[in-house]
Protein backbone atom coordinates (compact mmCIF):
# COMPACT_ATOMS: atom_id res chain seq x y z
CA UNK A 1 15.80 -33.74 55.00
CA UNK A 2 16.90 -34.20 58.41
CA UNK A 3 18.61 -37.00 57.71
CA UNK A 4 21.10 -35.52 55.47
CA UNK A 5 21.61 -33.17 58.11
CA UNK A 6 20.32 -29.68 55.98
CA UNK A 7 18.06 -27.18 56.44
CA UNK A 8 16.22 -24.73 54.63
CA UNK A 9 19.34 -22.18 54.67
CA UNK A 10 21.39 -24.96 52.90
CA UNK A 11 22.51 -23.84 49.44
CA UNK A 12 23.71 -26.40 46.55
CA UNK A 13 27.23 -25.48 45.90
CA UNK A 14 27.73 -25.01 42.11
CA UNK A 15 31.14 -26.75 40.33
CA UNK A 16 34.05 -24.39 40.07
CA UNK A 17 34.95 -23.26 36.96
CA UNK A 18 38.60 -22.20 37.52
CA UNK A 19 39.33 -21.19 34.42
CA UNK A 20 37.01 -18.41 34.10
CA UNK A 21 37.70 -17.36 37.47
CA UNK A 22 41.12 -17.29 37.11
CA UNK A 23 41.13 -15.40 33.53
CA UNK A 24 38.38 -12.81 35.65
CA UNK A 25 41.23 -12.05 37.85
CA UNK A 26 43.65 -11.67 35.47
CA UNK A 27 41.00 -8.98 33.82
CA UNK A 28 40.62 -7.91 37.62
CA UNK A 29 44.50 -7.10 37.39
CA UNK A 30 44.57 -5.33 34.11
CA UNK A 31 42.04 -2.53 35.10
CA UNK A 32 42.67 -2.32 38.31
CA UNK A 33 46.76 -1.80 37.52
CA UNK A 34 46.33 -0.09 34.12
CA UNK A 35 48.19 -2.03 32.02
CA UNK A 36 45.03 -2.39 30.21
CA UNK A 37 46.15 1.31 28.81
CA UNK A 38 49.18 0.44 27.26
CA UNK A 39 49.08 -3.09 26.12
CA UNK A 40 50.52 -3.73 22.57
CA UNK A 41 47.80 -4.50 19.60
CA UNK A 42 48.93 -7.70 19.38
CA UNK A 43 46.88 -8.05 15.95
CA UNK A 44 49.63 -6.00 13.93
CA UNK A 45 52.48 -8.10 14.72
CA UNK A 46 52.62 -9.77 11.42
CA UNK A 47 52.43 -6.15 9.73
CA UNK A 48 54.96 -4.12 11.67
CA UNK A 49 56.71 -6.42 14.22
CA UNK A 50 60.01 -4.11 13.97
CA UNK A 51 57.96 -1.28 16.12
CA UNK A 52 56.60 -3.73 18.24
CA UNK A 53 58.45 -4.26 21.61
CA UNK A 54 59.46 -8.08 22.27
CA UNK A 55 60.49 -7.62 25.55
CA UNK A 56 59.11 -9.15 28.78
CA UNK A 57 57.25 -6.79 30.66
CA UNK A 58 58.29 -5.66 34.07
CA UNK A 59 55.57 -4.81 36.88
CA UNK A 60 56.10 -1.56 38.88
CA UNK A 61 56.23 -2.59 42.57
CA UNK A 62 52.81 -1.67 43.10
CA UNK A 63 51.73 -3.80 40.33
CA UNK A 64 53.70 -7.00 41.91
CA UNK A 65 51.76 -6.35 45.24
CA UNK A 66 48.63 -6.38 43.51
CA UNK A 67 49.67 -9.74 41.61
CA UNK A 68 50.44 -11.29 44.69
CA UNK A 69 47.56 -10.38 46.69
CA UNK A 70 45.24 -11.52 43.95
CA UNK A 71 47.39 -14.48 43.59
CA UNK A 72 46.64 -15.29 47.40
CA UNK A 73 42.83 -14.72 47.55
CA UNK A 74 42.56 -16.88 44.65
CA UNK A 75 45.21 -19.88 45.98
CA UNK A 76 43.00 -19.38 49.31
CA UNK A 77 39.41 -19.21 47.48
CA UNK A 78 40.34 -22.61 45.46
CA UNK A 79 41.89 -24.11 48.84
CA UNK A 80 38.44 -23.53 50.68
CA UNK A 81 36.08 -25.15 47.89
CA UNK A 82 38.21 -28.01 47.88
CA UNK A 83 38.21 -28.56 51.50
CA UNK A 84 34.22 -27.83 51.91
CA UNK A 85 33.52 -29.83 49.19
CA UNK A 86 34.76 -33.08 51.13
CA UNK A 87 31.59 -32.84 53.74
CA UNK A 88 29.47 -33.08 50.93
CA UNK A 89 27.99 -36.24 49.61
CA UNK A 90 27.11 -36.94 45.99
CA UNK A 91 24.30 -39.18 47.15
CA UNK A 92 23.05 -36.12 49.45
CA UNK A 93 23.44 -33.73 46.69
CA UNK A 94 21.49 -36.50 44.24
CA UNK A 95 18.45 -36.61 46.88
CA UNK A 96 18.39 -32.47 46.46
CA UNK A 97 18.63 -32.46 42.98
CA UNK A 98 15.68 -34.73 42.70
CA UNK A 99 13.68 -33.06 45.19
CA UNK A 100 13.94 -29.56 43.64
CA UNK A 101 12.97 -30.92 40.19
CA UNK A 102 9.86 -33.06 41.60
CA UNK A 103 7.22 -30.82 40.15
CA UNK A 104 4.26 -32.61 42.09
CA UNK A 105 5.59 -31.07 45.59
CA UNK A 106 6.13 -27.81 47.37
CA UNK A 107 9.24 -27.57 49.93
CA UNK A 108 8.93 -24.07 51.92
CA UNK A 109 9.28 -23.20 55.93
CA UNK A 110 6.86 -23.85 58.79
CA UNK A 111 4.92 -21.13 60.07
CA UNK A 112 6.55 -21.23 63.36
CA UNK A 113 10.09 -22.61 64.23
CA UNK A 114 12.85 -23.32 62.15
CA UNK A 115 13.12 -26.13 59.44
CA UNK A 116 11.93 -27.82 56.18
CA UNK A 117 8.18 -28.87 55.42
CA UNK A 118 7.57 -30.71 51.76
CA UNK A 119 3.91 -30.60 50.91
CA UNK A 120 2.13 -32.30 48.22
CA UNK A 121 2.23 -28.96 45.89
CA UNK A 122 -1.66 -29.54 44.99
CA UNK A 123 -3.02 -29.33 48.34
CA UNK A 124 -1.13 -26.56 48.81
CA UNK A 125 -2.29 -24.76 45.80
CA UNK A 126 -6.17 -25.70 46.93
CA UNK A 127 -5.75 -24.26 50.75
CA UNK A 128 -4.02 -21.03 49.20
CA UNK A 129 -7.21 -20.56 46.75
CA UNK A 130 -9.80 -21.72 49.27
CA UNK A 131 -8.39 -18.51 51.11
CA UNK A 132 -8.57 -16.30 47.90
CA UNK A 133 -12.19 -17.27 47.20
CA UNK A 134 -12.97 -15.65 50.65
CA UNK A 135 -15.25 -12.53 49.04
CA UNK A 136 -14.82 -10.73 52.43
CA UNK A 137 -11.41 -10.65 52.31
CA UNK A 138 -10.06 -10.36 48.44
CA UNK A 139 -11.25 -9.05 45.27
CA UNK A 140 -10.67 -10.38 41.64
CA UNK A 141 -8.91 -7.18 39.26
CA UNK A 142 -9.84 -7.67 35.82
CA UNK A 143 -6.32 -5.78 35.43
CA UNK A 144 -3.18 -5.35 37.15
CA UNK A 145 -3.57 -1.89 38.74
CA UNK A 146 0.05 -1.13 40.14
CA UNK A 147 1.11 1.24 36.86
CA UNK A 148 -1.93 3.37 37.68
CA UNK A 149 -1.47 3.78 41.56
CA UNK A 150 1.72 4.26 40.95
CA UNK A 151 1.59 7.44 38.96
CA UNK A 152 -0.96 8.26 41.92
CA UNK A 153 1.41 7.76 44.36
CA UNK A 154 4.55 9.97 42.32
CA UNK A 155 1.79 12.82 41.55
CA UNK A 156 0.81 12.89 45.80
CA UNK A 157 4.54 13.18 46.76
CA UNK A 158 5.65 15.41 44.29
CA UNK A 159 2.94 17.55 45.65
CA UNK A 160 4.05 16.79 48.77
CA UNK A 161 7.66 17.93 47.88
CA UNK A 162 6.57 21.34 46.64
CA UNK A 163 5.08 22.21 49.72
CA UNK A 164 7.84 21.63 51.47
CA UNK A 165 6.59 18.83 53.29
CA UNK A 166 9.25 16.58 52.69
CA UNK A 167 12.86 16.84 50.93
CA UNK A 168 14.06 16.10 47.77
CA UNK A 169 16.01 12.72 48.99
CA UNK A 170 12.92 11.84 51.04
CA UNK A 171 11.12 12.19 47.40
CA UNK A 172 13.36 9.97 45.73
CA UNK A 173 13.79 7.32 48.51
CA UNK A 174 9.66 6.98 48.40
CA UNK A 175 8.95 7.61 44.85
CA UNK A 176 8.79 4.38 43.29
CA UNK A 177 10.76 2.76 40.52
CA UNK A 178 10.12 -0.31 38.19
CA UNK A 179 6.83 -1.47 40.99
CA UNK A 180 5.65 -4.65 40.40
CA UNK A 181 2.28 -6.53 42.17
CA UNK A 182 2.98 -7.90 45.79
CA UNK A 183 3.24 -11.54 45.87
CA UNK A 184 1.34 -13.82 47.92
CA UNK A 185 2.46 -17.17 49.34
CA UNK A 186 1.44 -19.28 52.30
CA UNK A 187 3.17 -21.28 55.66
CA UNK A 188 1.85 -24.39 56.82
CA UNK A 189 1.27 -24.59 60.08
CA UNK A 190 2.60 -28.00 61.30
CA UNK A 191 1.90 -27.37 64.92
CA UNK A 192 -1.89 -27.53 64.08
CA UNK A 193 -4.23 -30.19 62.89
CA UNK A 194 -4.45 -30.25 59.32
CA UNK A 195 -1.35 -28.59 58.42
CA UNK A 196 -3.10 -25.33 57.13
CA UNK A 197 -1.74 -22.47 55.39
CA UNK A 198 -1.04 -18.65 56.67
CA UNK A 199 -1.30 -16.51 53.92
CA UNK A 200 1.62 -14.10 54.00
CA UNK A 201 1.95 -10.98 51.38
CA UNK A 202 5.25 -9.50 50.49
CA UNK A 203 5.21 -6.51 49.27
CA UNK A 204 8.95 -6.11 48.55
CA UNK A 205 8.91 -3.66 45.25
CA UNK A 206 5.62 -2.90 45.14
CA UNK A 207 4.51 0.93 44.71
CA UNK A 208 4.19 1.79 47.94
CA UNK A 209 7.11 -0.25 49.70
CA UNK A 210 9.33 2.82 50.15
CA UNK A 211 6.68 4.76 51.79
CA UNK A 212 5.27 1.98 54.16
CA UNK A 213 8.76 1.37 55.49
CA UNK A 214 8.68 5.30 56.70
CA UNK A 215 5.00 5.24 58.07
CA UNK A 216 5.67 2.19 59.77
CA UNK A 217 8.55 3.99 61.93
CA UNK A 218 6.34 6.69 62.76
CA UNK A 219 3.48 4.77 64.22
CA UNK A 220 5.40 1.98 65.93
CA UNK A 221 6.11 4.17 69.05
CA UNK A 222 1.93 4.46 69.10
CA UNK A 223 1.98 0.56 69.95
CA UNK A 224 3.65 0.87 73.31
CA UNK A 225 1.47 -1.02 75.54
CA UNK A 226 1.85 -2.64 79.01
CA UNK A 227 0.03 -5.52 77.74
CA UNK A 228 2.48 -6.17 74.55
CA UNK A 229 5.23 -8.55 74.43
CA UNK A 230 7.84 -8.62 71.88
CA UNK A 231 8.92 -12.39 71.42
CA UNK A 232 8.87 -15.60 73.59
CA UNK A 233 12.31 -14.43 75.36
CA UNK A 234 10.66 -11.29 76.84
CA UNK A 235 7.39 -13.72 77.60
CA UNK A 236 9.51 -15.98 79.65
CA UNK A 237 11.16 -13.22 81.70
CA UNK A 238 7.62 -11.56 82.81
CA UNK A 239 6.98 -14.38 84.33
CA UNK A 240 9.87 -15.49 85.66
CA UNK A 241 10.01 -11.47 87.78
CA UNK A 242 6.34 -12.11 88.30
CA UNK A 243 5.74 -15.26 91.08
CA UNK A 244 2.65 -14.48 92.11
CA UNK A 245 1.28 -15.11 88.92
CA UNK A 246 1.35 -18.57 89.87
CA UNK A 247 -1.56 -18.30 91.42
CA UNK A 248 -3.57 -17.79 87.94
CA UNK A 249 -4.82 -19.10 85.59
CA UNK A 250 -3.14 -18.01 81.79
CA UNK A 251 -5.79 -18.40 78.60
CA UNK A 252 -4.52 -18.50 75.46
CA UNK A 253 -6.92 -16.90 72.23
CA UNK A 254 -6.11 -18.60 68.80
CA UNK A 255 -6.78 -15.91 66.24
CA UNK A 256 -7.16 -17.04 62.92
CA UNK A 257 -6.03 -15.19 60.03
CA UNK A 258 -5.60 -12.05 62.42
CA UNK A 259 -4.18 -9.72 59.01
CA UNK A 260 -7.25 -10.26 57.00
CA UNK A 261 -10.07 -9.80 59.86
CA UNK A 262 -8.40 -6.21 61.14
CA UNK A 263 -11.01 -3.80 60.23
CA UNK A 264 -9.05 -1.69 57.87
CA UNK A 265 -11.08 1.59 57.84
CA UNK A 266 -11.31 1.80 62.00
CA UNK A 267 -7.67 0.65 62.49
CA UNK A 268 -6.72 3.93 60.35
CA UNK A 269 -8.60 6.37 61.73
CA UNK A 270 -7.17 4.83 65.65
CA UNK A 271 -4.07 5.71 64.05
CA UNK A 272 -4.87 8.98 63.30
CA UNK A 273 -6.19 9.59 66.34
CA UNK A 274 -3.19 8.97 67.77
CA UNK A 275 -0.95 10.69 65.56
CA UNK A 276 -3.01 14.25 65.35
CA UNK A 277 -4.99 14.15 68.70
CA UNK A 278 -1.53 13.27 70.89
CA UNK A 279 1.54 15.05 71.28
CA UNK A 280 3.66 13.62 68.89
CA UNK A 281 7.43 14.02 68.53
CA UNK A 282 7.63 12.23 64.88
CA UNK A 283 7.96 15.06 62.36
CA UNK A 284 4.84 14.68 60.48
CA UNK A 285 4.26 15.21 56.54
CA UNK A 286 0.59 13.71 56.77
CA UNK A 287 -2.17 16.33 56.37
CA UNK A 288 -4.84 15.97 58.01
């Protein structure tokens, strides 16, 4: 992949069909000038053409703007596929192609860093079930619960609303809407001996999405800590303003699967804690 010189942000570009783009703009123009309102049903020429008028149209001034200026984004729009299209390489787009339809192989992100990692798609799909058939940490459903929690969920915030507890667009920003499961898919981690997999859960559109996103903002200013660091970058610069740390010794504590071995039921009543038992400025809808 590297050789090529892509990455995993790199996107196929598709042909240009300028046709259809072009007759999209003229449709574009129509609406957007209203001459869509008063063009002639063209269909009845051959029954009336004597109250039919033959003439050539002629644009208003603000319609010729518009015709140019469409005229120019589309000249320009053409101009730029053309020209990006030359730093691309059939046999580089050929070596994609067949890499995206090669069913026996898996092409994702590494767990840490930036760039491409192709796995044989089997293993894969054996270290992502060797981590479902953990008991301690997952369950089997006979059925897909989300329609049921969801109702749940709507019937605890409407509740919620009544009381007065939050408003009516807090309601509809939480209340959720055509909820599906959350998906679970896994990173290699290449910087590790045996390339295995972190299992990582997205729970875009699921039921509760809406209303994670809020509790999350109300309990992140509970993590302060003098002992937390944000990324690398603020790493570096503790100890860079710290010298006489030289002087130590730093240990470093791999913790595997760290999500899944949180104890769920203690981490949620610390948070509680926290959010009842402190003084608080978040407003708070919770009840206790």
């Amino acid at each position: 992949m590297s050789k090529i010189g892509i990455n995993n942000n790199y996107v196929h570009r598709p042909k240009v069909n300028r046709s259809e783009i072009i007759s999209n703009i003229e449709c574009l123009f129509h609406h957007a000038s209203g001459i869509h309102n008063e063009l002639t049903d063209f269909t009845k020429w051959d029954d009336d053409s004597a109250t039919l008028n033959k003439e050539l149209r002629i644009l208003e001034p603000k319609q010729l703007a518009l015709a140019s200026d469409l005229k120019s984004v589309t000249e320009k729009f053409f101009y730029r596929t053309i020209k990006s299209s030359k730093f691309e390489s059939y046999e580089d787009d050929e070596i994609l192609r067949n890499l995206a339809n090669d069913k026996s192989i898996y092409i994702t992100r590494p767990d840490k860093g930036r760039g491409v990692v192709i796995l044989d798609k089997m293993q894969y799909i054996n270290k992502v079930e060797t981590i479902l058939n953990d008991n301690t940490k997952f369950t089997r459903l006979d059925k897909d619960p989300t329609i049921t929690r969801k109702n749940s969920l709507t019937t605890l915030l409407r509740e919620i609303k009544n009381e007065g507890c939050i408003t009516e667009q807090e309601y509809q920003r939480f209340r959720p809407v055509g909820s599906i499961p959350a998906r679970l898919y896994g990173l290699p981690k290449t910087h590790k001996i045996g390339v295995p997999i972190r299992p990582i859960i997205s729970c875009l559109q699921s039921y509760n999405y809406g209303l994670a996103k809020f509790l999350a903002n109300i309990i992140t200013p509970l993590r302060n800590s003098k002992y937390s660091l944000k990324n690398t970058d603020e790493f570096l610069t503790f100890l860079k303003s710290n010298p006489q740390l030289a002087k130590f010794k730093m240990i470093s504590f791999d913790i595997e699967s760290l999500f899944t071995n949180i104890p769920v039921k203690e981490t949620i009543d610390i948070i509680c804690d926290k959010l009842y038992r402190t003084k608080h400025k978040s407003k708070l809808f919770i009840p206790e």
